[in-house]
N, C-alpha and C. Protein backbone atom coordinates (compact mmCIF):
# COMPACT_ATOMS: atom_id res chain seq x y z
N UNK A 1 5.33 15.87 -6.69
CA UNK A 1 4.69 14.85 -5.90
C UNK A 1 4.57 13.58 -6.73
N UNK A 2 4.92 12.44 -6.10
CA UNK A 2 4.29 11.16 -6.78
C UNK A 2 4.01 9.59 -5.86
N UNK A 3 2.86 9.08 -6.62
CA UNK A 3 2.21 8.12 -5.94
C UNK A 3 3.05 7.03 -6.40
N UNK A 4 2.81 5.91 -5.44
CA UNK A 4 3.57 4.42 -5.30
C UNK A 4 2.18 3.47 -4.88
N UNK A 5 1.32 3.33 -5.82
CA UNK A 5 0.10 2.60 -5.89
C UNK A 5 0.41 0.70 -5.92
N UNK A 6 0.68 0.44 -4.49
CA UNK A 6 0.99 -1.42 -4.79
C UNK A 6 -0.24 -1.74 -4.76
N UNK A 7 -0.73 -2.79 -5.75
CA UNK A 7 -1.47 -3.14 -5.77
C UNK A 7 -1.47 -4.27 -5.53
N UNK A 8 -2.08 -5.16 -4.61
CA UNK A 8 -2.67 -6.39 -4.37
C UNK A 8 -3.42 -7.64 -4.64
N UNK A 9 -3.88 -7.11 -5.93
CA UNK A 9 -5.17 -7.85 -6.27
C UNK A 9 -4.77 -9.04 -7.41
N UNK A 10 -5.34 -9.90 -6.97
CA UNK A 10 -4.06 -11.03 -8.43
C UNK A 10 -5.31 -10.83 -9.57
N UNK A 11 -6.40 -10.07 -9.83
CA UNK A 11 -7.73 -10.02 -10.70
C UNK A 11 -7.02 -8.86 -11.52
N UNK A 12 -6.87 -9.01 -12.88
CA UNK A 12 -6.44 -7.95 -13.47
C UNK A 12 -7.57 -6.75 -14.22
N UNK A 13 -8.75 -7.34 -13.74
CA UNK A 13 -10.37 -6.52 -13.84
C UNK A 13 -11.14 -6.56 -12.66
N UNK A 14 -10.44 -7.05 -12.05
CA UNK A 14 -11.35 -7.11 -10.49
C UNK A 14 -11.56 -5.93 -9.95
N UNK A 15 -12.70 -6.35 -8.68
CA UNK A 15 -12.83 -5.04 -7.82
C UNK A 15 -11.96 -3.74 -7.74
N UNK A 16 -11.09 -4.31 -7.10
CA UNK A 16 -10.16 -3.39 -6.22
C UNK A 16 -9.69 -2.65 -8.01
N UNK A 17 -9.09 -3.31 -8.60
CA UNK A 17 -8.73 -2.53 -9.85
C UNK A 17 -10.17 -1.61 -10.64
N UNK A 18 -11.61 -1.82 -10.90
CA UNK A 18 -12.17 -1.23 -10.63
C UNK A 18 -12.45 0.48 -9.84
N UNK A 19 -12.14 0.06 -8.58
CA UNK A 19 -12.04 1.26 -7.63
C UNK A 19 -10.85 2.18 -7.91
N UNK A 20 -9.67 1.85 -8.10
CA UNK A 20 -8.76 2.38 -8.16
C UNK A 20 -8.71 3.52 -9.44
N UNK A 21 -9.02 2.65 -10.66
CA UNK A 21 -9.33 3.78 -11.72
C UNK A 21 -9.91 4.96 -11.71
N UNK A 22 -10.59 5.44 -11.29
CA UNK A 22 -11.05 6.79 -10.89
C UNK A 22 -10.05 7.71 -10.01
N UNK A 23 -9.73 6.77 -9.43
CA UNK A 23 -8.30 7.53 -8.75
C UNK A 23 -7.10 7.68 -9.14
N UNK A 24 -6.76 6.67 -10.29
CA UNK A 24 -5.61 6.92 -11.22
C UNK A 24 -6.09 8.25 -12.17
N UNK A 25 -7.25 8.77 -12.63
CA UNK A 25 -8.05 9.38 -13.61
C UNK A 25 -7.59 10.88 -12.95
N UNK A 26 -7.99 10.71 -11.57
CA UNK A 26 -7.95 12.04 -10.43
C UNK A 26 -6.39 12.28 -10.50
N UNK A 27 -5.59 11.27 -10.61
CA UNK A 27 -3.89 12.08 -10.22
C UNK A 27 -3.59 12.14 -11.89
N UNK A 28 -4.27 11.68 -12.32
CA UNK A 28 -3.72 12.02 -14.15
C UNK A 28 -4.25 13.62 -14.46
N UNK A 29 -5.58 13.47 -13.92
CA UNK A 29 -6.05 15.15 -14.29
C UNK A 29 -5.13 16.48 -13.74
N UNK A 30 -4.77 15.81 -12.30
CA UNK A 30 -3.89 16.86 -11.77
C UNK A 30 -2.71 16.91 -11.82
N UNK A 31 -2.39 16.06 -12.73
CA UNK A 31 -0.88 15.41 -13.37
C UNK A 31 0.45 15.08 -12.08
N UNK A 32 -0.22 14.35 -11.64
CA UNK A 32 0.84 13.59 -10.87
C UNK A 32 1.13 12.51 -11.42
N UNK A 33 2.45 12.49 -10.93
CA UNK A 33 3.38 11.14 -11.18
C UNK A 33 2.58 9.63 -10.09
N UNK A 34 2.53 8.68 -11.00
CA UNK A 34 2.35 7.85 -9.78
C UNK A 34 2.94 6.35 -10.78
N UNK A 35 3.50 5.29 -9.93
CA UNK A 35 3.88 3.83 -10.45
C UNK A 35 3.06 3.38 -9.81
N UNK A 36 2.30 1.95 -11.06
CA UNK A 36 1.48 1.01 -10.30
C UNK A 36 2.15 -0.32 -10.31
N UNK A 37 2.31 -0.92 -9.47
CA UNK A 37 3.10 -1.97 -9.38
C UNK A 37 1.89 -3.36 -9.17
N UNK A 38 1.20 -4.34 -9.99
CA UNK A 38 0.91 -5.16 -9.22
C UNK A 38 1.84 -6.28 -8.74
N UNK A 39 1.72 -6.27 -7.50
CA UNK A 39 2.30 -7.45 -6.84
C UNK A 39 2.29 -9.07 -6.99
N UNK A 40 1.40 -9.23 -7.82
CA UNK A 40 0.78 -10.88 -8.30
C UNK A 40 1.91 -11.25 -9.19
N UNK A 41 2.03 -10.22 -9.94
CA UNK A 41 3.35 -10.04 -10.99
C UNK A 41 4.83 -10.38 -10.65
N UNK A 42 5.15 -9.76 -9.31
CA UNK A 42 6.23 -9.55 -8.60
C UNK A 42 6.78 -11.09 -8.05
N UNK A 43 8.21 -11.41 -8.00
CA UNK A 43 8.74 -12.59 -7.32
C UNK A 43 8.88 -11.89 -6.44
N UNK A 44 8.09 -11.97 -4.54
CA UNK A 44 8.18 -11.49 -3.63
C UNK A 44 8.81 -12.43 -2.43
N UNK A 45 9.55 -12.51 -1.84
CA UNK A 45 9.78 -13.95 -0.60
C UNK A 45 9.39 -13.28 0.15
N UNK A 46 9.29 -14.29 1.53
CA UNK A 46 9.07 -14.17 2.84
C UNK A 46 10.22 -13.38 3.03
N UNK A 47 9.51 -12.65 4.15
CA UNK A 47 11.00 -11.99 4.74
C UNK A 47 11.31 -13.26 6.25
N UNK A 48 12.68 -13.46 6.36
CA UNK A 48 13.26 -14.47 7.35
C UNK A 48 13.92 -13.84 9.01
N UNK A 49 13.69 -12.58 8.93
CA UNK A 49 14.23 -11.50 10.32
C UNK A 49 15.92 -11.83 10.27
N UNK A 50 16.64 -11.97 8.91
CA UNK A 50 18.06 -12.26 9.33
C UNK A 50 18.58 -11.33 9.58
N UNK A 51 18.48 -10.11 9.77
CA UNK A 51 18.71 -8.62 10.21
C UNK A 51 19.61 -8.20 9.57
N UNK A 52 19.91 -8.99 8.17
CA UNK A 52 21.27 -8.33 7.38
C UNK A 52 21.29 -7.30 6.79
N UNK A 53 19.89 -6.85 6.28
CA UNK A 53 19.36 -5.17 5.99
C UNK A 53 20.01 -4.27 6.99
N UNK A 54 20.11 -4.64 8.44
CA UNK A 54 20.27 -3.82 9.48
C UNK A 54 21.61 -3.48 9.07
N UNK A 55 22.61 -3.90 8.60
CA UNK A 55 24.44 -3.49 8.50
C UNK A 55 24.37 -1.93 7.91
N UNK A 56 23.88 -1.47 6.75
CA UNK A 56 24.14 -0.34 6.21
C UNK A 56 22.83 0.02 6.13
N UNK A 57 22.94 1.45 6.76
CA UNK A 57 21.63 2.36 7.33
C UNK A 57 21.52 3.17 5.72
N UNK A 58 21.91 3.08 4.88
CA UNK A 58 21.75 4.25 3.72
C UNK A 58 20.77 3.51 2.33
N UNK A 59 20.97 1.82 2.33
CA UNK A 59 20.48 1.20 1.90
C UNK A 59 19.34 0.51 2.12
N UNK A 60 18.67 -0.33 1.09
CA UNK A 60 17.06 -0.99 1.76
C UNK A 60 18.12 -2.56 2.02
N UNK A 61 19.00 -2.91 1.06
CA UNK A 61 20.22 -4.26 1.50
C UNK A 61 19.88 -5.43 2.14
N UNK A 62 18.48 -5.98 1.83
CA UNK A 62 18.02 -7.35 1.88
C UNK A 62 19.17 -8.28 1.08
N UNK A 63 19.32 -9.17 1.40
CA UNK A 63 20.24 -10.62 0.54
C UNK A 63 19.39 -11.07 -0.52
N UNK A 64 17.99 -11.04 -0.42
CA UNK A 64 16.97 -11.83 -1.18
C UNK A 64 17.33 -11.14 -2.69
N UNK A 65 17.25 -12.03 -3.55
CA UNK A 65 17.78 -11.69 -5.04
C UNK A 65 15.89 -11.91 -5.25
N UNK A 66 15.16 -10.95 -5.24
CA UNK A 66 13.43 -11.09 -5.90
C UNK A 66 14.00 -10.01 -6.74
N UNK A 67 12.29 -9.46 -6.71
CA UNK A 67 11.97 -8.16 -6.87
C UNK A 67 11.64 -7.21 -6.17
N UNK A 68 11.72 -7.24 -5.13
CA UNK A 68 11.63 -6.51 -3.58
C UNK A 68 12.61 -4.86 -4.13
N UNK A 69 13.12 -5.38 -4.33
CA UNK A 69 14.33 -4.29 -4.12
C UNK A 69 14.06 -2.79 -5.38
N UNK A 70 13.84 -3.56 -6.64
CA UNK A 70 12.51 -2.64 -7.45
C UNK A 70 11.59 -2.08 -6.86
N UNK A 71 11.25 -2.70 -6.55
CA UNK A 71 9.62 -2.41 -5.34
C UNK A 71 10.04 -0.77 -4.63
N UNK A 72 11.07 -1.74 -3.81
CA UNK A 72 12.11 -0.53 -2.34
C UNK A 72 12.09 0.72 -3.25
N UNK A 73 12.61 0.50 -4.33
CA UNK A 73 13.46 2.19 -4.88
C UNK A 73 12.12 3.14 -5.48
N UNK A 74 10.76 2.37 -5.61
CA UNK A 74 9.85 2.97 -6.43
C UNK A 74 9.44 3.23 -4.87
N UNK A 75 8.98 2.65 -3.90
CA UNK A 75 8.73 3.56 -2.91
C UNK A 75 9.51 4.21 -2.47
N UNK A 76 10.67 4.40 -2.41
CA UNK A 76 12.01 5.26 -1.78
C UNK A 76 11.51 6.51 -2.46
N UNK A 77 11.37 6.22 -4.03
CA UNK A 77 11.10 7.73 -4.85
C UNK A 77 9.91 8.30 -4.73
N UNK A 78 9.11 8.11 -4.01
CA UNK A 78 7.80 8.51 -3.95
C UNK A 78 7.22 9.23 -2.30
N UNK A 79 6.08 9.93 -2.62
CA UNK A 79 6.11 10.84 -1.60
C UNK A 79 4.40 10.03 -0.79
N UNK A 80 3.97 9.41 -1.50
CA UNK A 80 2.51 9.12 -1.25
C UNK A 80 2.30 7.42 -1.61
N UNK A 81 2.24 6.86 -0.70
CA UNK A 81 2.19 5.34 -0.69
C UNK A 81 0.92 5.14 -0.63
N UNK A 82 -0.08 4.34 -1.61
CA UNK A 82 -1.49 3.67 -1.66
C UNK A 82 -1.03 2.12 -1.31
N UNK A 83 -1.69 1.58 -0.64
CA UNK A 83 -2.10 0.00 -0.19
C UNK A 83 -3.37 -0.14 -1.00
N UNK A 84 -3.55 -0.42 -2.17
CA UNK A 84 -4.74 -1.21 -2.72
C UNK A 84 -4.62 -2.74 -2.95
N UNK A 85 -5.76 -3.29 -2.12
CA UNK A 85 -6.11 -4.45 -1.57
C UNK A 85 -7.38 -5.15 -1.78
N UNK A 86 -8.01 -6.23 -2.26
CA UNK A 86 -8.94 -6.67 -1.45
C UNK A 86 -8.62 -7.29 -0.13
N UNK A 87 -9.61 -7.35 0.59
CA UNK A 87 -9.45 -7.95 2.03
C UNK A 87 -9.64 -9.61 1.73
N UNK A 88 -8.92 -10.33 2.72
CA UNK A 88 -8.84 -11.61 2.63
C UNK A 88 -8.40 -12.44 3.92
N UNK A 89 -9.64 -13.29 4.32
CA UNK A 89 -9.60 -13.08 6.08
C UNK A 89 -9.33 -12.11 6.81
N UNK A 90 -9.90 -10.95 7.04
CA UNK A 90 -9.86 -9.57 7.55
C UNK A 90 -8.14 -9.03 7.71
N UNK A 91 -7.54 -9.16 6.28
CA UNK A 91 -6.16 -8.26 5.93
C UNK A 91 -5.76 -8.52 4.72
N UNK A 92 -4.89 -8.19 4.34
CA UNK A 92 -4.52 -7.62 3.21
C UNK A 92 -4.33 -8.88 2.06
N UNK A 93 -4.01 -9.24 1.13
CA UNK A 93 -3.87 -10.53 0.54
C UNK A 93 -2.12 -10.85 0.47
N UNK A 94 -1.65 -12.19 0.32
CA UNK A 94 -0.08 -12.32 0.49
C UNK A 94 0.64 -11.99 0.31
N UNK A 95 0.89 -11.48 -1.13
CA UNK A 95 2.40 -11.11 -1.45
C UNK A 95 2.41 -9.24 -1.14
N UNK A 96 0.95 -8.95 -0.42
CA UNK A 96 1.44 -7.15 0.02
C UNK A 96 1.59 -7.66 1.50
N UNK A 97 1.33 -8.99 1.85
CA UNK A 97 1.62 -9.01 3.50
C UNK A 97 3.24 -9.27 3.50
N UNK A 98 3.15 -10.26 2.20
CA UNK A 98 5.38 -10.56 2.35
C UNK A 98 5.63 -9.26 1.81
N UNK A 99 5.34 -8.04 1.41
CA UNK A 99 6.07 -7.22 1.07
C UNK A 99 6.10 -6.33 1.98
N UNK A 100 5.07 -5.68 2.87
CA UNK A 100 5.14 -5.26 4.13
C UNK A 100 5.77 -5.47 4.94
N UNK A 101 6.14 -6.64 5.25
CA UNK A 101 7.44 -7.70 6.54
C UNK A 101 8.42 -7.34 5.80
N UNK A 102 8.74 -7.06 4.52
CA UNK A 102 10.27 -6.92 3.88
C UNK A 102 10.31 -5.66 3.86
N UNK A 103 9.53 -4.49 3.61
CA UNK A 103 9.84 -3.30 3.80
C UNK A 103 9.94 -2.47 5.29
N UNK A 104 9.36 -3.32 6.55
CA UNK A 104 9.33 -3.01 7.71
C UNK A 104 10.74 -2.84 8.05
N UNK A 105 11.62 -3.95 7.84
CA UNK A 105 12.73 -3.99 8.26
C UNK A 105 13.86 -3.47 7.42
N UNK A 106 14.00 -3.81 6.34
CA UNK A 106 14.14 -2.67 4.68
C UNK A 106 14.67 -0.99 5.35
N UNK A 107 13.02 -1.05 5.45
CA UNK A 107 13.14 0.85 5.37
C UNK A 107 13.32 1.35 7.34
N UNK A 108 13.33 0.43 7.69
CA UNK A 108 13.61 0.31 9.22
C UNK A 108 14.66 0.01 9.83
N UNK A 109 15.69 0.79 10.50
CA UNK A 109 16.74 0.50 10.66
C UNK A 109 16.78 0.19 12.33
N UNK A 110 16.27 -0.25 12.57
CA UNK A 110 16.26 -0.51 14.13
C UNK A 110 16.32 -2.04 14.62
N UNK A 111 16.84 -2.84 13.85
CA UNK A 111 16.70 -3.97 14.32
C UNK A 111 18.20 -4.71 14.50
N UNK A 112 19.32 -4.01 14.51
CA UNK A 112 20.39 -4.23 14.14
C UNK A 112 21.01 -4.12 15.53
N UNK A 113 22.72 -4.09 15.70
CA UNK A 113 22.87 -3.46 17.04
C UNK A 113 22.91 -2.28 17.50
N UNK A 114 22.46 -1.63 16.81
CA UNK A 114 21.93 -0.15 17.13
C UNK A 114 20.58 0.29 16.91
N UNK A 115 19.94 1.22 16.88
CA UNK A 115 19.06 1.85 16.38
C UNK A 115 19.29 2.68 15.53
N UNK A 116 19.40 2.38 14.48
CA UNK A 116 19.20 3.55 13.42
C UNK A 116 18.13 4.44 12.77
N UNK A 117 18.01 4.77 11.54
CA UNK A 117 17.20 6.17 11.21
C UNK A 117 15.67 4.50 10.32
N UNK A 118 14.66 5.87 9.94
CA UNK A 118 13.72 5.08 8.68
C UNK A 118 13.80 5.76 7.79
N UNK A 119 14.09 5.16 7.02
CA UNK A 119 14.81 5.25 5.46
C UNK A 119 13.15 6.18 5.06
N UNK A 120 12.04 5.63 5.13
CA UNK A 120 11.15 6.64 4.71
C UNK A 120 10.18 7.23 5.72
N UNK A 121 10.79 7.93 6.51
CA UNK A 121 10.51 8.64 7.65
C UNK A 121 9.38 9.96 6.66
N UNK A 122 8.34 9.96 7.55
CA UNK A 122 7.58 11.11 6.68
C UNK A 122 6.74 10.88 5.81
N UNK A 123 6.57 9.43 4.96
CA UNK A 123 5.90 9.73 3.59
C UNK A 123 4.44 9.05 4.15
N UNK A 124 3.84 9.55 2.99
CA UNK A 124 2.34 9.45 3.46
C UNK A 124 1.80 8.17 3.24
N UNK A 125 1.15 7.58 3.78
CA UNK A 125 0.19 6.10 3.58
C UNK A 125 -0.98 6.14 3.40
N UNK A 126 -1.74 5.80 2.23
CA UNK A 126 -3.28 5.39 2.44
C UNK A 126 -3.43 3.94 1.84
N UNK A 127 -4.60 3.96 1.60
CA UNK A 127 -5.25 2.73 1.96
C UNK A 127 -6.68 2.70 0.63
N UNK A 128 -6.50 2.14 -0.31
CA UNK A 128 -8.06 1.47 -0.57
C UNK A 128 -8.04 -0.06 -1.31
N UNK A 129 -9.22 -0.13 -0.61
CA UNK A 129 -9.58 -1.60 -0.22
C UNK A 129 -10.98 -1.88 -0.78
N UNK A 130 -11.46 -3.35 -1.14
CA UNK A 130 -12.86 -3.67 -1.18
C UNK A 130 -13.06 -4.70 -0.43
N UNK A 131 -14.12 -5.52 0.32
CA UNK A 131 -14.38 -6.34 1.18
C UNK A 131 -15.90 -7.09 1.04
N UNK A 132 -16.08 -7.96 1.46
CA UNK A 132 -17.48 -9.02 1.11
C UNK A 132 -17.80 -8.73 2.15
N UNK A 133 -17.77 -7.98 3.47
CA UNK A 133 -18.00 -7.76 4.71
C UNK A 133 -18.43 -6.03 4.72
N UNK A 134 -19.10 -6.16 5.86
CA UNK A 134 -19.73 -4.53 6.25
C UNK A 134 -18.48 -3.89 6.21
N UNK A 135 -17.87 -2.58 5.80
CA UNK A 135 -16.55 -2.15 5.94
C UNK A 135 -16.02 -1.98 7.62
N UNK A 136 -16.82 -1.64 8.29
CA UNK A 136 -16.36 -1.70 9.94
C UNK A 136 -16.28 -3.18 10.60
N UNK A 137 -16.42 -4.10 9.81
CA UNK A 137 -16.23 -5.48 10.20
C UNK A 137 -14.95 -5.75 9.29
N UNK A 138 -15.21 -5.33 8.18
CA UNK A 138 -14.25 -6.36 7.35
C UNK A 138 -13.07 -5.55 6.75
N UNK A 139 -12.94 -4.20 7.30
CA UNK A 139 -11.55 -3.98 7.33
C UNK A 139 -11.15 -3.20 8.24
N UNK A 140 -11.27 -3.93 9.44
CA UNK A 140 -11.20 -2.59 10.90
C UNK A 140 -9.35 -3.00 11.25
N UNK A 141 -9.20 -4.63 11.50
CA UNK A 141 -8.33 -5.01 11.57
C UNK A 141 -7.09 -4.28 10.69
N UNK A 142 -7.42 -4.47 9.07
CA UNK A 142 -6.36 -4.52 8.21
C UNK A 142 -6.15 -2.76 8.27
N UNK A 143 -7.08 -1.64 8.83
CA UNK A 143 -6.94 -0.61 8.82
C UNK A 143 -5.97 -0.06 10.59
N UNK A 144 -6.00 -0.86 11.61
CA UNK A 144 -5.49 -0.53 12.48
C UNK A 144 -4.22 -1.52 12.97
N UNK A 145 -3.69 -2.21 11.97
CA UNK A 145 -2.49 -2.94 11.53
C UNK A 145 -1.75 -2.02 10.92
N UNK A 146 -2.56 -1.11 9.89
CA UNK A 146 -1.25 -0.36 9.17
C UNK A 146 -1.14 1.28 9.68
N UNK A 147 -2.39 1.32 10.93
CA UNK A 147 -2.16 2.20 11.56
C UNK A 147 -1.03 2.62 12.39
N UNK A 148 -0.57 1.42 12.75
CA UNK A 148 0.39 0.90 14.18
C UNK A 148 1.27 0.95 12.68
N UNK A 149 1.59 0.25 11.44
CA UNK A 149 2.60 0.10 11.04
C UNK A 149 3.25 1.23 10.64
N UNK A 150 2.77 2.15 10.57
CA UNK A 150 2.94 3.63 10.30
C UNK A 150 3.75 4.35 11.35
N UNK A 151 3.10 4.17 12.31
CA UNK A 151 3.37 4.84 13.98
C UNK A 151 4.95 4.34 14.08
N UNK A 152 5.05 2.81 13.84
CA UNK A 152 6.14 2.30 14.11
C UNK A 152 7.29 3.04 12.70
N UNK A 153 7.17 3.19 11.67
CA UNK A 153 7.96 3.66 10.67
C UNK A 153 7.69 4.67 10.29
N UNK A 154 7.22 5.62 11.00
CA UNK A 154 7.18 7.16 11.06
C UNK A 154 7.18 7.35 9.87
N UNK A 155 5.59 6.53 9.52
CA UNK A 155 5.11 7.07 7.88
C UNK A 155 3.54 8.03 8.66
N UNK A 156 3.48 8.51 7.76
CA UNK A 156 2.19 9.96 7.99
C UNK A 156 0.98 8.70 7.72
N UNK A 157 -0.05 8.00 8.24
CA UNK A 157 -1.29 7.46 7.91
C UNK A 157 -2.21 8.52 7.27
N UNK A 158 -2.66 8.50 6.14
CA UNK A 158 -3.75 9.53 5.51
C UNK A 158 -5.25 9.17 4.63
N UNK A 159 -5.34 8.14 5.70
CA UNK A 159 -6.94 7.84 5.53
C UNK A 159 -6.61 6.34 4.66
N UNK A 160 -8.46 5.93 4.29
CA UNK A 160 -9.11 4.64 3.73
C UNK A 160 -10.31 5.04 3.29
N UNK A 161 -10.54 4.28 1.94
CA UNK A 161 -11.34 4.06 1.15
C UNK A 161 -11.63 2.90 1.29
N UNK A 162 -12.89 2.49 1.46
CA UNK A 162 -13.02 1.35 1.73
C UNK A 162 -14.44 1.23 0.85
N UNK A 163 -14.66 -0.35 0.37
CA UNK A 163 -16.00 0.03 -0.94
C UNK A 163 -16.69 -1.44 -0.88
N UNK A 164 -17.69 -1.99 -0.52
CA UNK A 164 -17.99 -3.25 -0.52
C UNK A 164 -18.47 -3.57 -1.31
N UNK A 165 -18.26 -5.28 -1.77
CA UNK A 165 -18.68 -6.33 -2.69
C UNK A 165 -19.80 -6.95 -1.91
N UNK A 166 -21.36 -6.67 -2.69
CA UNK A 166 -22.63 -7.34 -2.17
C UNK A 166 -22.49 -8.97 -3.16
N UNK A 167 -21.69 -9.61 -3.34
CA UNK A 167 -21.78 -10.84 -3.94
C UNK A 167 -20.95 -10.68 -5.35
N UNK A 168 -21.00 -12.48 -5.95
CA UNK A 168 -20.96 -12.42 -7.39
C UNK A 168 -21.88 -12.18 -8.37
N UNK A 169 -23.34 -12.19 -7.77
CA UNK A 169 -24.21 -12.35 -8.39
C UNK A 169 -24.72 -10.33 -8.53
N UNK A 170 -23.80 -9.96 -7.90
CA UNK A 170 -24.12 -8.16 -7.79
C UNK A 170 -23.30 -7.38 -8.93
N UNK A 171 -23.65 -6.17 -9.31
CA UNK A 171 -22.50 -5.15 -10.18
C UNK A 171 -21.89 -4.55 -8.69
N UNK A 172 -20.28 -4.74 -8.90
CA UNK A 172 -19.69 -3.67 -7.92
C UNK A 172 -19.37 -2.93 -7.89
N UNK A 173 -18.83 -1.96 -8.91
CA UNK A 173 -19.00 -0.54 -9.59
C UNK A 173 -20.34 0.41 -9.59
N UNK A 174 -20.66 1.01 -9.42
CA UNK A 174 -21.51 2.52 -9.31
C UNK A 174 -20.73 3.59 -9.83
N UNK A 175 -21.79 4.30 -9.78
CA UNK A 175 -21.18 6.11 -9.92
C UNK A 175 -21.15 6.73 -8.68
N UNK A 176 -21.78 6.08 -7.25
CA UNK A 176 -21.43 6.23 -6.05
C UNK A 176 -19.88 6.31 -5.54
N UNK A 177 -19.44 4.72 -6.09
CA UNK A 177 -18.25 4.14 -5.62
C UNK A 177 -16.92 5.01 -6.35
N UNK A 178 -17.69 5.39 -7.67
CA UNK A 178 -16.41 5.88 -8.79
C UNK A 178 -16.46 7.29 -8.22
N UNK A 179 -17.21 8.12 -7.72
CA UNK A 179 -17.21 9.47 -6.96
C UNK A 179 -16.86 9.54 -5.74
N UNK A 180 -16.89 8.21 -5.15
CA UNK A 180 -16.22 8.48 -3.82
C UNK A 180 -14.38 7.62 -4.09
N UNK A 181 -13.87 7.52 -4.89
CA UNK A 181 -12.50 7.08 -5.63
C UNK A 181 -12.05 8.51 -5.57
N UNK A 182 -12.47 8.82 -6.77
CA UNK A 182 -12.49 10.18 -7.24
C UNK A 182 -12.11 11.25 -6.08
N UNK A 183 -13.09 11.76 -5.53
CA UNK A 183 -13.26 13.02 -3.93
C UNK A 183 -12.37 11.90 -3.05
N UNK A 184 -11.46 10.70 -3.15
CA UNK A 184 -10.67 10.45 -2.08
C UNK A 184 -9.36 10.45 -2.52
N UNK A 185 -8.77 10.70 -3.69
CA UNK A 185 -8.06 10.99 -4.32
C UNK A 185 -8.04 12.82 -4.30
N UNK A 186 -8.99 13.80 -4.52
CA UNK A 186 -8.69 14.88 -4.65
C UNK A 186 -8.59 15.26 -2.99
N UNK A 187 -8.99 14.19 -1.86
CA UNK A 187 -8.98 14.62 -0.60
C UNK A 187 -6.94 14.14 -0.10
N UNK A 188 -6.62 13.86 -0.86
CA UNK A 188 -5.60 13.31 -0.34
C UNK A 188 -4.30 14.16 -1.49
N UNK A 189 -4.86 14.80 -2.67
CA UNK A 189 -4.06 15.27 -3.25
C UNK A 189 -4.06 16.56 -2.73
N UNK A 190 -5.15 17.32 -1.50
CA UNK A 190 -5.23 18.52 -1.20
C UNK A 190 -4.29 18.56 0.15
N UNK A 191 -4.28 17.22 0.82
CA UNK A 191 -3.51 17.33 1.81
C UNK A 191 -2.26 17.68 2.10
N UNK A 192 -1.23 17.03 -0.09
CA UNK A 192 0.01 17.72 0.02
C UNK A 192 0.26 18.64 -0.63
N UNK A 193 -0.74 19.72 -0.53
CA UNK A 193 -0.98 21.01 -0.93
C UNK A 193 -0.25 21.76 -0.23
């Protein structure tokens, strides 16, 4: 088994990186494989809908010369996809929203003159996130966006962690937050049991 942890967060101590550690700690104890990619790092473009991915169904075959295509093969090899995010105007922050639009169509072969297969038909998706908002306000949206995005690319959805920021003037870490990282990581490593 192995995780494909994109991370979102351009804070290289921030929240969301925060939260996540306990959950990198949880797949290290049980020795899984996982790549963390932050995305802040990454030359990501817009994706443009030129449907030239669509020609060869065996490939991810974007034109864009980034780093997308790194990206593609570390999720191609992986069985368990994390979205770690802070929220930013109730969704995800930019370069995991341009990388989402490039892997939709990427790993999606249906936009071409045929319908073809999804390149990652099956693999699992979760989700953790932190937010300045109540979590049922401030990530209902970005959680039933990648619900539907799932449905549509016949990826498995397997839950959200979701952990709120009471201010700058607050600590956002606990032993609450780091135990519920933790038990959502061993809830999700039991699933591909």
């Amino acid at each position: 088994m192995k995780y494909c942890i994109l991370m979102g967060s351009p804070r290289k101590n921030g929240n969301t990186l925060k939260l996540i550690k306990p959950f990198i700690e949880e797949l290290e104890l049980n020795q899984i494989q996982y790549d963390l990619i932050w995305l802040y790092d990454k030359h990501i473009e817009s994706c443009i809908a030129c449907r030239k991915c669509q020609k060869d169904w065996s490939i991810f075959g974007c034109h864009i010369s980034d780093d997308v295509q790194e990206i593609f093969d570390k999720v191609y090899d992986s069985d368990v996809i994390i979205l770690a995010t802070p929220i930013y105007s109730w969704y995800c922050t930019p370069p995991m929203k341009a990388l989402l639009d490039r892997l939709v169509y990427g790993m999606n072969k249906y936009y071409g003159d045929e319908k073809g297969p999804s390149l990652w038909n099956g693999k699992r998706l979760g989700i953790i996130t932190t937010c300045g908002y109540r979590p049922e306000k401030g990530t209902d949206l970005f959680e039933e966006g990648i619900k539907r995005y799932c449905k549509h690319s016949q990826l498995k959805y397997i839950g959200m962690l979701v952990e709120r920021d009471f201010g700058y003037k607050s600590v956002f870490i606990s032993d609450e937050k780091i135990e519920n990282s933790r038990s959502f990581a061993r809830q999700l490593i039991s699933i591909m049991e």
